[in-house]
C-alpha atoms as a PDB file:
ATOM      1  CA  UNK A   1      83.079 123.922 207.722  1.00  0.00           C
ATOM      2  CA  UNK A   2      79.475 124.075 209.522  1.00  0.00           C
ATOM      3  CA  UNK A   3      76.913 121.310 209.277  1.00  0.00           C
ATOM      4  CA  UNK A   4      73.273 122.136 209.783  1.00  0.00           C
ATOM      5  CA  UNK A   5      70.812 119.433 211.125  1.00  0.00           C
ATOM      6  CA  UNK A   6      68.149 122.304 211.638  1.00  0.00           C
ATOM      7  CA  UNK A   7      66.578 124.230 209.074  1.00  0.00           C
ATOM      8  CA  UNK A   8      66.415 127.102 211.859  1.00  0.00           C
ATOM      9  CA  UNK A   9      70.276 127.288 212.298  1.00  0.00           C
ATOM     10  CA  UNK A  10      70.847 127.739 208.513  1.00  0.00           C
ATOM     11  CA  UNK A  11      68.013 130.543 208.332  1.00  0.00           C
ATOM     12  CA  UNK A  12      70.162 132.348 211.159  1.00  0.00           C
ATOM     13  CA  UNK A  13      73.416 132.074 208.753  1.00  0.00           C
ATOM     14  CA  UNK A  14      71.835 133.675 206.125  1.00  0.00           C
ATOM     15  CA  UNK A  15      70.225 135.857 208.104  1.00  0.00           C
ATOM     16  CA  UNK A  16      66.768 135.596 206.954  1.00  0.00           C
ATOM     17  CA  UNK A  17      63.365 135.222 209.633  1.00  0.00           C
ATOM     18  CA  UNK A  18      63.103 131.845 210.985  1.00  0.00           C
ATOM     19  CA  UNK A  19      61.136 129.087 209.342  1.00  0.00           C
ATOM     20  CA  UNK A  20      57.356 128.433 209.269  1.00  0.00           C
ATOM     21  CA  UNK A  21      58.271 124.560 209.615  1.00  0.00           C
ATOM     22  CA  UNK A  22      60.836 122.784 211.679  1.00  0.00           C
ATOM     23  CA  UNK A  23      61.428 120.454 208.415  1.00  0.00           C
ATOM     24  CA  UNK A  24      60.402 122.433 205.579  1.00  0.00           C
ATOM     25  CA  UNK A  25      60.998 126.335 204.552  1.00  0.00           C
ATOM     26  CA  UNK A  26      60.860 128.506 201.657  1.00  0.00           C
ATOM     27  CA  UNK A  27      62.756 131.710 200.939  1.00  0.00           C
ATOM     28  CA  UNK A  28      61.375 134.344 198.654  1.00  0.00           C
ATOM     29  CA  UNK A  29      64.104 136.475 196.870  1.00  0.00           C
ATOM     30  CA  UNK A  30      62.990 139.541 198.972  1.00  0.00           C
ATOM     31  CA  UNK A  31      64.489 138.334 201.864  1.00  0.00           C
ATOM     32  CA  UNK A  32      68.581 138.666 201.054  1.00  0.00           C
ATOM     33  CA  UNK A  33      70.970 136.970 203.046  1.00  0.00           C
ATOM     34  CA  UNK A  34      73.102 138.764 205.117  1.00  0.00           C
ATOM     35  CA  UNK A  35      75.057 141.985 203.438  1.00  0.00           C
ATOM     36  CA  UNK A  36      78.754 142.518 203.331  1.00  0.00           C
ATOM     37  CA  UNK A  37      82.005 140.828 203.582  1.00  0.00           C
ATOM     38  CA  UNK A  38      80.007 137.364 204.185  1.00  0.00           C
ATOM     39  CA  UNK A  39      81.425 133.802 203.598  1.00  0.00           C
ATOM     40  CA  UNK A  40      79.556 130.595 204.804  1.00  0.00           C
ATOM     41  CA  UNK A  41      81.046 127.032 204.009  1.00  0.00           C
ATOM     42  CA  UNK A  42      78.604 124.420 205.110  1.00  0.00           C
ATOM     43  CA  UNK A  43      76.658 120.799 204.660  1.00  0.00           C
ATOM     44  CA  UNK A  44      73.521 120.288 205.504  1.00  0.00           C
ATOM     45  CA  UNK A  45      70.886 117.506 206.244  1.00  0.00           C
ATOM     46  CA  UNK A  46      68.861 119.363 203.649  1.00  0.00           C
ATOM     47  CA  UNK A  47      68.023 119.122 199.746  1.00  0.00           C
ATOM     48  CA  UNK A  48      67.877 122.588 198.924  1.00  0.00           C
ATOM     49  CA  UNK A  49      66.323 123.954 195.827  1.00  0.00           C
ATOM     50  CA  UNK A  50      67.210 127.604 194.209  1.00  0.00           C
ATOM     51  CA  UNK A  51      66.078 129.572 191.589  1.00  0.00           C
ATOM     52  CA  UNK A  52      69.044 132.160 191.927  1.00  0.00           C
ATOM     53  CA  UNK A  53      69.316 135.874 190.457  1.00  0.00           C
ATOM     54  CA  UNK A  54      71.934 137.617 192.307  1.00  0.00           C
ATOM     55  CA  UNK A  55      72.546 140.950 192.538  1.00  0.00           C
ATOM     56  CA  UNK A  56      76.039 140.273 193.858  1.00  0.00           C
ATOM     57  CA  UNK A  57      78.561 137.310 195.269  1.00  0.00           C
ATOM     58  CA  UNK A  58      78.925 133.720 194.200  1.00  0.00           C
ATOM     59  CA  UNK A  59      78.120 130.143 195.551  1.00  0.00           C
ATOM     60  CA  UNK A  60      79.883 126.853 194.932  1.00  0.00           C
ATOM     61  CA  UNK A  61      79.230 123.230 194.902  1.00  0.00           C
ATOM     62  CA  UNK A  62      80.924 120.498 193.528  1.00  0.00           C
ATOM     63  CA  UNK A  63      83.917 122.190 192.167  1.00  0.00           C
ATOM     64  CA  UNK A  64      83.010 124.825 190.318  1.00  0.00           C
ATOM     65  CA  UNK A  65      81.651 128.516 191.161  1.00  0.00           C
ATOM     66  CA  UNK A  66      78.901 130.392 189.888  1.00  0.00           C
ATOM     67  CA  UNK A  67      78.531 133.870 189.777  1.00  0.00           C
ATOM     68  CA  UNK A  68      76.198 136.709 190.041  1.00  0.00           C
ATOM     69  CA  UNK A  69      75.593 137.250 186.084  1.00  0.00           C
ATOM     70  CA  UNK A  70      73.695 133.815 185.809  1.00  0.00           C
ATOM     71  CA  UNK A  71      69.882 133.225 186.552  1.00  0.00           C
ATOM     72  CA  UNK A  72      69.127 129.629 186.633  1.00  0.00           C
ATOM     73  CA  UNK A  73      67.930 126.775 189.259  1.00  0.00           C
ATOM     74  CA  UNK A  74      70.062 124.616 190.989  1.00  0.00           C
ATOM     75  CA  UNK A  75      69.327 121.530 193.140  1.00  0.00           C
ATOM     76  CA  UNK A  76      71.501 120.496 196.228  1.00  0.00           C
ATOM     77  CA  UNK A  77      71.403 117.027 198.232  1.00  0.00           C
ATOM     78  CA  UNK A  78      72.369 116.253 201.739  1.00  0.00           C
ATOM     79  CA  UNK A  79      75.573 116.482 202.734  1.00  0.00           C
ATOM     80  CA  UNK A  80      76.783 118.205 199.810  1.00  0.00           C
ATOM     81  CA  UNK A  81      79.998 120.634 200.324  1.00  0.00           C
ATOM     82  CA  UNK A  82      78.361 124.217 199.606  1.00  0.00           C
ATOM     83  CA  UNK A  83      80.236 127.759 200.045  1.00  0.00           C
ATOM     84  CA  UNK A  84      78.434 131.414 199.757  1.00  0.00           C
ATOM     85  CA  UNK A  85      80.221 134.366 199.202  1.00  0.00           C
ATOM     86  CA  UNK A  86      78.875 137.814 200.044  1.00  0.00           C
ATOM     87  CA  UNK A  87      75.220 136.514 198.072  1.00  0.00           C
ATOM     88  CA  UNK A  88      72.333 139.032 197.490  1.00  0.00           C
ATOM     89  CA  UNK A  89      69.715 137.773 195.759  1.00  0.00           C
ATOM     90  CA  UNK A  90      67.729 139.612 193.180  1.00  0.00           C
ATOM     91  CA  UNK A  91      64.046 140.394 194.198  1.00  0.00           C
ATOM     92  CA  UNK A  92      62.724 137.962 191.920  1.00  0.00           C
ATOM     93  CA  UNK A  93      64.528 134.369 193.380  1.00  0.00           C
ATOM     94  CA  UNK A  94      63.589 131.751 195.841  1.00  0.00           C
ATOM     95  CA  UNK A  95      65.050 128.890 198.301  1.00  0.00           C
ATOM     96  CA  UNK A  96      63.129 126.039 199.076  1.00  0.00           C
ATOM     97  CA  UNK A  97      65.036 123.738 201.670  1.00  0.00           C
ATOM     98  CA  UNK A  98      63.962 120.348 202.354  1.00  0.00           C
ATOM     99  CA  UNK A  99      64.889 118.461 205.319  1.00  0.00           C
ATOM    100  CA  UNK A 100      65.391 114.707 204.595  1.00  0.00           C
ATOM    101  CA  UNK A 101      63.440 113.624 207.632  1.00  0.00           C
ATOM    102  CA  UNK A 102      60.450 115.587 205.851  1.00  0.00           C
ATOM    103  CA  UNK A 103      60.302 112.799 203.191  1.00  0.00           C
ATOM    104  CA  UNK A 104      59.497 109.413 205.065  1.00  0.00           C
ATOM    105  CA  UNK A 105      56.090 108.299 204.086  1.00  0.00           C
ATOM    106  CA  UNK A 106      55.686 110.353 201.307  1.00  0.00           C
ATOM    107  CA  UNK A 107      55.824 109.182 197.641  1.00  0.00           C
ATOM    108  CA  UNK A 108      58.952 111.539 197.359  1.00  0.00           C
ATOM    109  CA  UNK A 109      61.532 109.909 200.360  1.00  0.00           C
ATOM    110  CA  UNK A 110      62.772 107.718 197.004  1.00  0.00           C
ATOM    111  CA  UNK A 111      61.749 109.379 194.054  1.00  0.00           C
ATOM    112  CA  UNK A 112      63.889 112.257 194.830  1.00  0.00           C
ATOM    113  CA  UNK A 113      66.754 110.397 194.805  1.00  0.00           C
ATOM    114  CA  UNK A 114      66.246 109.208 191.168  1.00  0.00           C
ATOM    115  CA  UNK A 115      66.723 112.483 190.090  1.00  0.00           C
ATOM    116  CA  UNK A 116      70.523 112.757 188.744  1.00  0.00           C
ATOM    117  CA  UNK A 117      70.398 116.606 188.760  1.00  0.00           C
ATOM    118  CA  UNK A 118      70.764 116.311 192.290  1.00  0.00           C
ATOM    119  CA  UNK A 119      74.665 115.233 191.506  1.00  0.00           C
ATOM    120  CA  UNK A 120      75.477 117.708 189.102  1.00  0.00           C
ATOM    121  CA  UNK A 121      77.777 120.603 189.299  1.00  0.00           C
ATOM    122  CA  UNK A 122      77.007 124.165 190.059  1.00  0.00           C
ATOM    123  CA  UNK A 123      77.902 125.452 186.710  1.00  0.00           C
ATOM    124  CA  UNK A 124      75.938 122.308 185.077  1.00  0.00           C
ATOM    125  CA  UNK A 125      72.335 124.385 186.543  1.00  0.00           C
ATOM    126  CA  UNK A 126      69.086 124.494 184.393  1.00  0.00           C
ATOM    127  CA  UNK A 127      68.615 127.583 182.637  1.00  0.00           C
ATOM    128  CA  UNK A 128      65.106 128.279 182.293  1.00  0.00           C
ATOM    129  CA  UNK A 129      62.935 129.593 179.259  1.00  0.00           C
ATOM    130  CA  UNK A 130      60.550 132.350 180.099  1.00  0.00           C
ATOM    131  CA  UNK A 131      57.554 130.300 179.833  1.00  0.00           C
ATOM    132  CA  UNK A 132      59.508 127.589 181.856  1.00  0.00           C
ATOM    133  CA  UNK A 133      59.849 129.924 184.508  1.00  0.00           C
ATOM    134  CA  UNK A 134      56.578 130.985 184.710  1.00  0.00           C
ATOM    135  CA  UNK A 135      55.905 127.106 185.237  1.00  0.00           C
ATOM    136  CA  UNK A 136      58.301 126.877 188.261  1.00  0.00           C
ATOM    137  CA  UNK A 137      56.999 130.436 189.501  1.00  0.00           C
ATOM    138  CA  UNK A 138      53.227 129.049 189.625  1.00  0.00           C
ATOM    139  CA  UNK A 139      54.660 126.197 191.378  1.00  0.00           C
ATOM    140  CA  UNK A 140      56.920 127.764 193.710  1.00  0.00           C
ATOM    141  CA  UNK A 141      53.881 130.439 194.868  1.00  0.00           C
ATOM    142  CA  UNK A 142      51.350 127.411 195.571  1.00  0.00           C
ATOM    143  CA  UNK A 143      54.151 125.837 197.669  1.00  0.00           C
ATOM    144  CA  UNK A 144      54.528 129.331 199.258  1.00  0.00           C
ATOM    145  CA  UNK A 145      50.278 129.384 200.000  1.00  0.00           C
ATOM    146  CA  UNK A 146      50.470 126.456 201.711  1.00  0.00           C
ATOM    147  CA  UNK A 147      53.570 126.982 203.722  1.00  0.00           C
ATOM    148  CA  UNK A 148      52.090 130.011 205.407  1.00  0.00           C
ATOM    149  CA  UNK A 149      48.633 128.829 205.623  1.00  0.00           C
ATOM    150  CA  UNK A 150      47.552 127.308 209.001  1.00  0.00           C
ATOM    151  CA  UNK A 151      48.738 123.614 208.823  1.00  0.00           C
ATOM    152  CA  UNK A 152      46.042 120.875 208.740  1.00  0.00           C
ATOM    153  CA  UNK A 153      46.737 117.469 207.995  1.00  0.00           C
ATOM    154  CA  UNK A 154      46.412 117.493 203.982  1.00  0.00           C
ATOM    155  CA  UNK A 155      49.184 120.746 204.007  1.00  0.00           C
ATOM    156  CA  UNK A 156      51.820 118.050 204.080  1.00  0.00           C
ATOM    157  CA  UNK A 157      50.368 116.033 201.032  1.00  0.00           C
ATOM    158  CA  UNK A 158      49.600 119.216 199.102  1.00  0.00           C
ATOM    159  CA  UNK A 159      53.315 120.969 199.462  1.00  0.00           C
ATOM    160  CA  UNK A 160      55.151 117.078 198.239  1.00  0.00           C
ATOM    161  CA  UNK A 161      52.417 117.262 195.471  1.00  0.00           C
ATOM    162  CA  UNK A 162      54.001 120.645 194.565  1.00  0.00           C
ATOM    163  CA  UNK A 163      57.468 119.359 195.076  1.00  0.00           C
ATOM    164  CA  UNK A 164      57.010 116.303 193.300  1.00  0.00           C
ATOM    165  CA  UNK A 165      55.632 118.293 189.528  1.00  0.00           C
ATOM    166  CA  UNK A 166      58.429 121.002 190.126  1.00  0.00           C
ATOM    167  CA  UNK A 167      60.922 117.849 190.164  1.00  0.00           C
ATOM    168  CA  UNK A 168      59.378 116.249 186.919  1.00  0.00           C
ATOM    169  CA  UNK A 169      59.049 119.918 185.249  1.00  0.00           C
ATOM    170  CA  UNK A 170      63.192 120.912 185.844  1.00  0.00           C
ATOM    171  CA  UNK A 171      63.408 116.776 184.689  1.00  0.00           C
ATOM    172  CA  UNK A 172      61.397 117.681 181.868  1.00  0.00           C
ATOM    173  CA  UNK A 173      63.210 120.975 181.339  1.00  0.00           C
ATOM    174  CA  UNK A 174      66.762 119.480 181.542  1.00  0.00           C
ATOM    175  CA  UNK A 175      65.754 116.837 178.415  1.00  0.00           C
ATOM    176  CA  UNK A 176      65.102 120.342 176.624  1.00  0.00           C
ATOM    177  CA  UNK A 177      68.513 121.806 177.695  1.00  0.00           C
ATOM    178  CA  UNK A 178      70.702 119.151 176.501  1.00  0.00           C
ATOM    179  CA  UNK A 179      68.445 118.839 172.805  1.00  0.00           C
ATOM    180  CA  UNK A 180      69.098 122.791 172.182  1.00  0.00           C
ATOM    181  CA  UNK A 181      72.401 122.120 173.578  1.00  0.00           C
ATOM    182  CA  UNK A 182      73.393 119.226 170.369  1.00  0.00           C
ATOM    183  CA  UNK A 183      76.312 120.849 169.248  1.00  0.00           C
ATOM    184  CA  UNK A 184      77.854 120.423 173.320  1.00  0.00           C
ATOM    185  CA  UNK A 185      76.768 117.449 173.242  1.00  0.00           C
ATOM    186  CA  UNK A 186      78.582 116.435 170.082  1.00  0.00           C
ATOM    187  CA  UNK A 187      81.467 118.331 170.990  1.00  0.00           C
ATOM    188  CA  UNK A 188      81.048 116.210 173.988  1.00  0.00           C
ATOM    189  CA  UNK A 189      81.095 112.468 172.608  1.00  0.00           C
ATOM    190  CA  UNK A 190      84.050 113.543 170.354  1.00  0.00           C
ATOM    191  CA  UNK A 191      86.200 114.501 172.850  1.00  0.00           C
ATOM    192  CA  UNK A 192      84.834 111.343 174.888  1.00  0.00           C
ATOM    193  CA  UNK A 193      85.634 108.889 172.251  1.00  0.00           C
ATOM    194  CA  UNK A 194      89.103 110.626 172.166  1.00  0.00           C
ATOM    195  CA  UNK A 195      89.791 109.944 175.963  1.00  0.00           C
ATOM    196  CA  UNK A 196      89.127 106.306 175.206  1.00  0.00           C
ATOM    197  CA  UNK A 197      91.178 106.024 172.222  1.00  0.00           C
ATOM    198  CA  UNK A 198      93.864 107.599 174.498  1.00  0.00           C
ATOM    199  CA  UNK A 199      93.762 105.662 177.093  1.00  0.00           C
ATOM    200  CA  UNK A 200      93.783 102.502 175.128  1.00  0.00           C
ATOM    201  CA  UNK A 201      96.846 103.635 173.989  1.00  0.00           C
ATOM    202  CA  UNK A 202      98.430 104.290 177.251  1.00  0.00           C
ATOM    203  CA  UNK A 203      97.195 100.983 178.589  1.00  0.00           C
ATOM    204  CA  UNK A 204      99.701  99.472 176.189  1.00  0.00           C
ATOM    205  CA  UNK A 205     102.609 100.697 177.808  1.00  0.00           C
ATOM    206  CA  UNK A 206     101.294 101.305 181.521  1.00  0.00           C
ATOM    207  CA  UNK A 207      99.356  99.261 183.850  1.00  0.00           C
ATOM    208  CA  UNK A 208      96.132 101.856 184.296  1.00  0.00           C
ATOM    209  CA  UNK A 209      93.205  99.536 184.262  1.00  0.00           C
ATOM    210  CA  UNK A 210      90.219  99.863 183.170  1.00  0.00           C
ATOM    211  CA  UNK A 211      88.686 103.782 182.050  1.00  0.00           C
ATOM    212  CA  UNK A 212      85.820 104.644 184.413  1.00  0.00           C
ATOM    213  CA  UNK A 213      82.847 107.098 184.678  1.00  0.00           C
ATOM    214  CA  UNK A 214      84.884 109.165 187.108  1.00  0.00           C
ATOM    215  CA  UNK A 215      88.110 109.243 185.304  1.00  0.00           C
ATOM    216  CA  UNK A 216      86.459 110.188 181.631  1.00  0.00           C
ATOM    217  CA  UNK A 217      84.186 113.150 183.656  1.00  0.00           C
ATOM    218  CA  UNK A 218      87.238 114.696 185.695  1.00  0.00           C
ATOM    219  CA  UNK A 219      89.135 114.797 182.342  1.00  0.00           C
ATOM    220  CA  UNK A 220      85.629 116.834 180.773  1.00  0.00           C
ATOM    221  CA  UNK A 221      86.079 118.950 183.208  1.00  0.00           C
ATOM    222  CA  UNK A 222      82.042 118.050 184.605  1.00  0.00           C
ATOM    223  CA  UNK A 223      80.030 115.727 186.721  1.00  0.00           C
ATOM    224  CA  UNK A 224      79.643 112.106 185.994  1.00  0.00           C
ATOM    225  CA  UNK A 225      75.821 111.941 185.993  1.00  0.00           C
ATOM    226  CA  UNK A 226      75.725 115.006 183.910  1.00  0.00           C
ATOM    227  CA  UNK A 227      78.399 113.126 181.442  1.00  0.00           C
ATOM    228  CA  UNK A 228      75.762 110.250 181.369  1.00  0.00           C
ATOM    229  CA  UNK A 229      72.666 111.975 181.251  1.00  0.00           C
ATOM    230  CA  UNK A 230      74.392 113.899 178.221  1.00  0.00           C
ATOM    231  CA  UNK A 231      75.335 111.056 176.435  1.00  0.00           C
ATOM    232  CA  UNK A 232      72.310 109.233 177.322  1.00  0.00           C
ATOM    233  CA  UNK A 233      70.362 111.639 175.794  1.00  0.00           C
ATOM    234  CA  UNK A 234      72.534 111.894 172.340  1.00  0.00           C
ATOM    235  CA  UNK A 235      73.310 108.186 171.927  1.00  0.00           C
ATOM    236  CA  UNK A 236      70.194 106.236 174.657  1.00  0.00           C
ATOM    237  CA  UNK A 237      73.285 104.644 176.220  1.00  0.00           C
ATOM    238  CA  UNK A 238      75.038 105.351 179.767  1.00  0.00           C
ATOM    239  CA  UNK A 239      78.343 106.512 180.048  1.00  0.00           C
ATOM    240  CA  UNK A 240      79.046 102.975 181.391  1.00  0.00           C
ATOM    241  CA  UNK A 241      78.029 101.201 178.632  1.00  0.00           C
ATOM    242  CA  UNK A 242      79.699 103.219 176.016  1.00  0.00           C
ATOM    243  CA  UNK A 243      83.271 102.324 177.682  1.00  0.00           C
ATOM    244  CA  UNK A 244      82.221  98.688 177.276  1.00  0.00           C
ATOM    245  CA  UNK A 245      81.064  99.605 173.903  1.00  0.00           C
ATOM    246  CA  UNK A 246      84.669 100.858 172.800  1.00  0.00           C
ATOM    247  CA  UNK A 247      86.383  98.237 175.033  1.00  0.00           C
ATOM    248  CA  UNK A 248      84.265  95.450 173.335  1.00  0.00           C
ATOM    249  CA  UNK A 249      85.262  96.874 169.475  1.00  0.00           C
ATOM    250  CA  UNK A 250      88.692  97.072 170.421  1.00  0.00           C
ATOM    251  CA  UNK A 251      88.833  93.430 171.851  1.00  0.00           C
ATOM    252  CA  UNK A 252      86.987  92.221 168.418  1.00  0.00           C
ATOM    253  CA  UNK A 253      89.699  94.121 166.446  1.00  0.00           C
ATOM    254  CA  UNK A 254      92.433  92.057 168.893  1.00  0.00           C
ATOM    255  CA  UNK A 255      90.602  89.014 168.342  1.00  0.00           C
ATOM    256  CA  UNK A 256      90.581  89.389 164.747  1.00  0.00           C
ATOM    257  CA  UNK A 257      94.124  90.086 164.520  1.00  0.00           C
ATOM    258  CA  UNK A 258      95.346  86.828 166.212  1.00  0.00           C
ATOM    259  CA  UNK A 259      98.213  88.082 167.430  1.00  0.00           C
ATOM    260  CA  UNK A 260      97.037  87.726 171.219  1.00  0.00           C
ATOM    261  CA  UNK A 261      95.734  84.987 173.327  1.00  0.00           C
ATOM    262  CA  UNK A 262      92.329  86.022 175.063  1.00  0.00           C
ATOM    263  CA  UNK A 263      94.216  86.692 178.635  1.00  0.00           C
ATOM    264  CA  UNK A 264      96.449  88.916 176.728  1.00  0.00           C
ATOM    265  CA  UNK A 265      93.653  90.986 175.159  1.00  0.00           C
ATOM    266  CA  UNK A 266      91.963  90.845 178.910  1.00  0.00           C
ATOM    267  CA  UNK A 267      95.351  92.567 180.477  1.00  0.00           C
ATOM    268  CA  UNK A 268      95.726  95.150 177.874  1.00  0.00           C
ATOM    269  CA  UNK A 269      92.146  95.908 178.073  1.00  0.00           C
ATOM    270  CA  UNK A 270      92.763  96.728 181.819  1.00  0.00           C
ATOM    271  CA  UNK A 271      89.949  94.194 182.813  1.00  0.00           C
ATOM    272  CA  UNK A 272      92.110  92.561 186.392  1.00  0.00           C
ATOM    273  CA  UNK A 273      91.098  88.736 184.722  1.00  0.00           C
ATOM    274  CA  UNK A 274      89.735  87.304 182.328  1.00  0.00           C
ATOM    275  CA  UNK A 275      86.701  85.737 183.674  1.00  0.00           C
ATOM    276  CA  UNK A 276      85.080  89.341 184.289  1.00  0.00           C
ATOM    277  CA  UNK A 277      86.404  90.312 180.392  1.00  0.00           C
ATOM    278  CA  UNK A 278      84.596  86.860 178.875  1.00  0.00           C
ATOM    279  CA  UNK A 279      81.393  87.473 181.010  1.00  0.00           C
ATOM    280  CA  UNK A 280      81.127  90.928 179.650  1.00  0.00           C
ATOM    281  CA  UNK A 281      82.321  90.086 176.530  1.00  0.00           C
ATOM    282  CA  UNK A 282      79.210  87.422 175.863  1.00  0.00           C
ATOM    283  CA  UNK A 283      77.016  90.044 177.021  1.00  0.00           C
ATOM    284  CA  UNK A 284      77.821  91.938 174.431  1.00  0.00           C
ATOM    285  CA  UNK A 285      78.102  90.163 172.095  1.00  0.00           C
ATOM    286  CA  UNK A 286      76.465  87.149 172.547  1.00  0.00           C
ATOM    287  CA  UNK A 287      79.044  84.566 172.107  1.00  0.00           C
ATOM    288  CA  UNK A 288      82.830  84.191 174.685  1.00  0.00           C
ATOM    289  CA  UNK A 289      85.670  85.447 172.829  1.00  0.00           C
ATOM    290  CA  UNK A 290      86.898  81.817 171.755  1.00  0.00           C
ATOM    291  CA  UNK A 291      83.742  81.685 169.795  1.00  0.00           C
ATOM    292  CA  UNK A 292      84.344  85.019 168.510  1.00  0.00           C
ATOM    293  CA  UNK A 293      87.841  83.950 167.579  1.00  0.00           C
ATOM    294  CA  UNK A 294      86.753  80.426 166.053  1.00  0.00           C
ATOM    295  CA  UNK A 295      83.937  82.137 164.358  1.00  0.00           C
ATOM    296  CA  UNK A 296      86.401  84.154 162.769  1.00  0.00           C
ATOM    297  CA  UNK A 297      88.494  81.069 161.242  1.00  0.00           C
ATOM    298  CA  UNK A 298      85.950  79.015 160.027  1.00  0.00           C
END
């Protein structure tokens, strides 16, 4: 697998004219990679932005591959794993690839790393509206003005302004995915609250420890920040907090029972001791789980 530090080297893989910019480069959909029997496995030093219709081929990232009947934009980080297969892009698509040693000193070198749609999978993209392309579109072609205008020392400023409102917009735009998208999402938290339930159940006859983000994602079959950013947007809680949610319930439901001491109800839990299962346990609930349990008897 290759690893691109310069924008300049990737633009030769694809086979596309070199860059404007050392740091900074954008691709209109005219311009299609190189034709035939064409693979390219690579990570880059980049974050890499794509509005994608392709006429033929398929890329992947994460785990998952998208093909050539999709439009939609995707969003890629450094040092992400990303593979191309024989990709020709439909005239009306774009590449904008960001070097991370563009950002420094600009509002954006950590405000692009809040957004979580930088983690998600490939087949986890943002599918546009028509009038939410036409946003991006205006966007992308004022980026593409002053990328091949003569630099001065406001082009900088006025290309991260750009960046920055396309960022928001696809944020923006994503919210609007996931509310048309309610019946996934409900289809989602059932299936989530079943994973718990069954691995509850498992914990009582194998040592498994505690459910995490990554575990409950893998078994969905997608990404852990879009798992959260789904949930978060059906139920305003993290993906985090809604395994200490169900943990917490089922603890109450073993306090109320009496059958177990609190270190039992810690080990079957999965929590490794019970200091970390009381402290989380109070904030939860406000109380430790003795006063739970006393409350309880009185």
């Amino acid at each position: 697998m290759e690893h691109f530090n310069k924008i300049s080297d990737l633009h030769e893989a694809f086979c596309i004219k070199p860059p404007e910019h050392p740091l900074f480069s954008v691709v209109y959909g005219e311009q299609n990679m190189c034709s035939g029997n064409n693979e390219l496995e690579f990570s880059s030093a980049f974050y890499i932005i794509g509005f994608k219709k392709m006429k033929s081929g398929s890329m992947l990232y994460g785990k998952t591959k998208y093909d050539h009947d999709l439009g939609s934009m995707s969003f890629i980080k450094p040092q992400q794993k990303v593979a191309f297969q024989n990709v020709k892009l439909e005239e009306k698509g774009f590449l904008i690839i960001i070097h991370e040693d563009f950002l420094p000193g600009t509002a954006l070198h950590n405000e692009i790393k809040k957004y979580s749609y930088f983690d998600y999978e490939v087949n986890e993209a943002l599918h546009l509206s028509p009038a939410e392309e036409d946003t991006i579109w205006n966007l992308y072609f004022s980026i593409e003005k002053e990328y091949n205008n003569n630099t001065d020392e406001l082009s900088k400023s006025i290309i991260v302004s750009h960046l920055d409102s396309m960022l928001k917009y696809a944020q923006r735009f994503y919210k609007r995915q996931f509310i048309n998208r309610k019946q996934l999402t409900g289809f989602m938290m059932t299936k989530f609250n079943a994973l718990l339930v069954a691995n509850f159940e498992e914990r009582k006859t194998k040592d498994i420890g505690l459910p995490t983000v990554a575990q409950m994602a893998e078994k969905l079959n997608i990404s852990s920040r879009y798992l959260t950013d789904l949930l978060k947007e059906e139920t305003g809680k993290t993906t985090l907090e809604l395994i200490h949610l169900f943990l917490i319930g089922e603890a109450k439901n073993l306090l109320r029972e009496g059958e177990l001491n609190i270190s039992e109800i810690s080990y079957l839990l999965g929590f490794e001791n019970t200091t970390y299962f009381s402290r989380l346990f109070r904030k939860e609930v406000g109380v430790t789980p003795k006063k739970f349990r006393g409350s309880i008897s009185n």
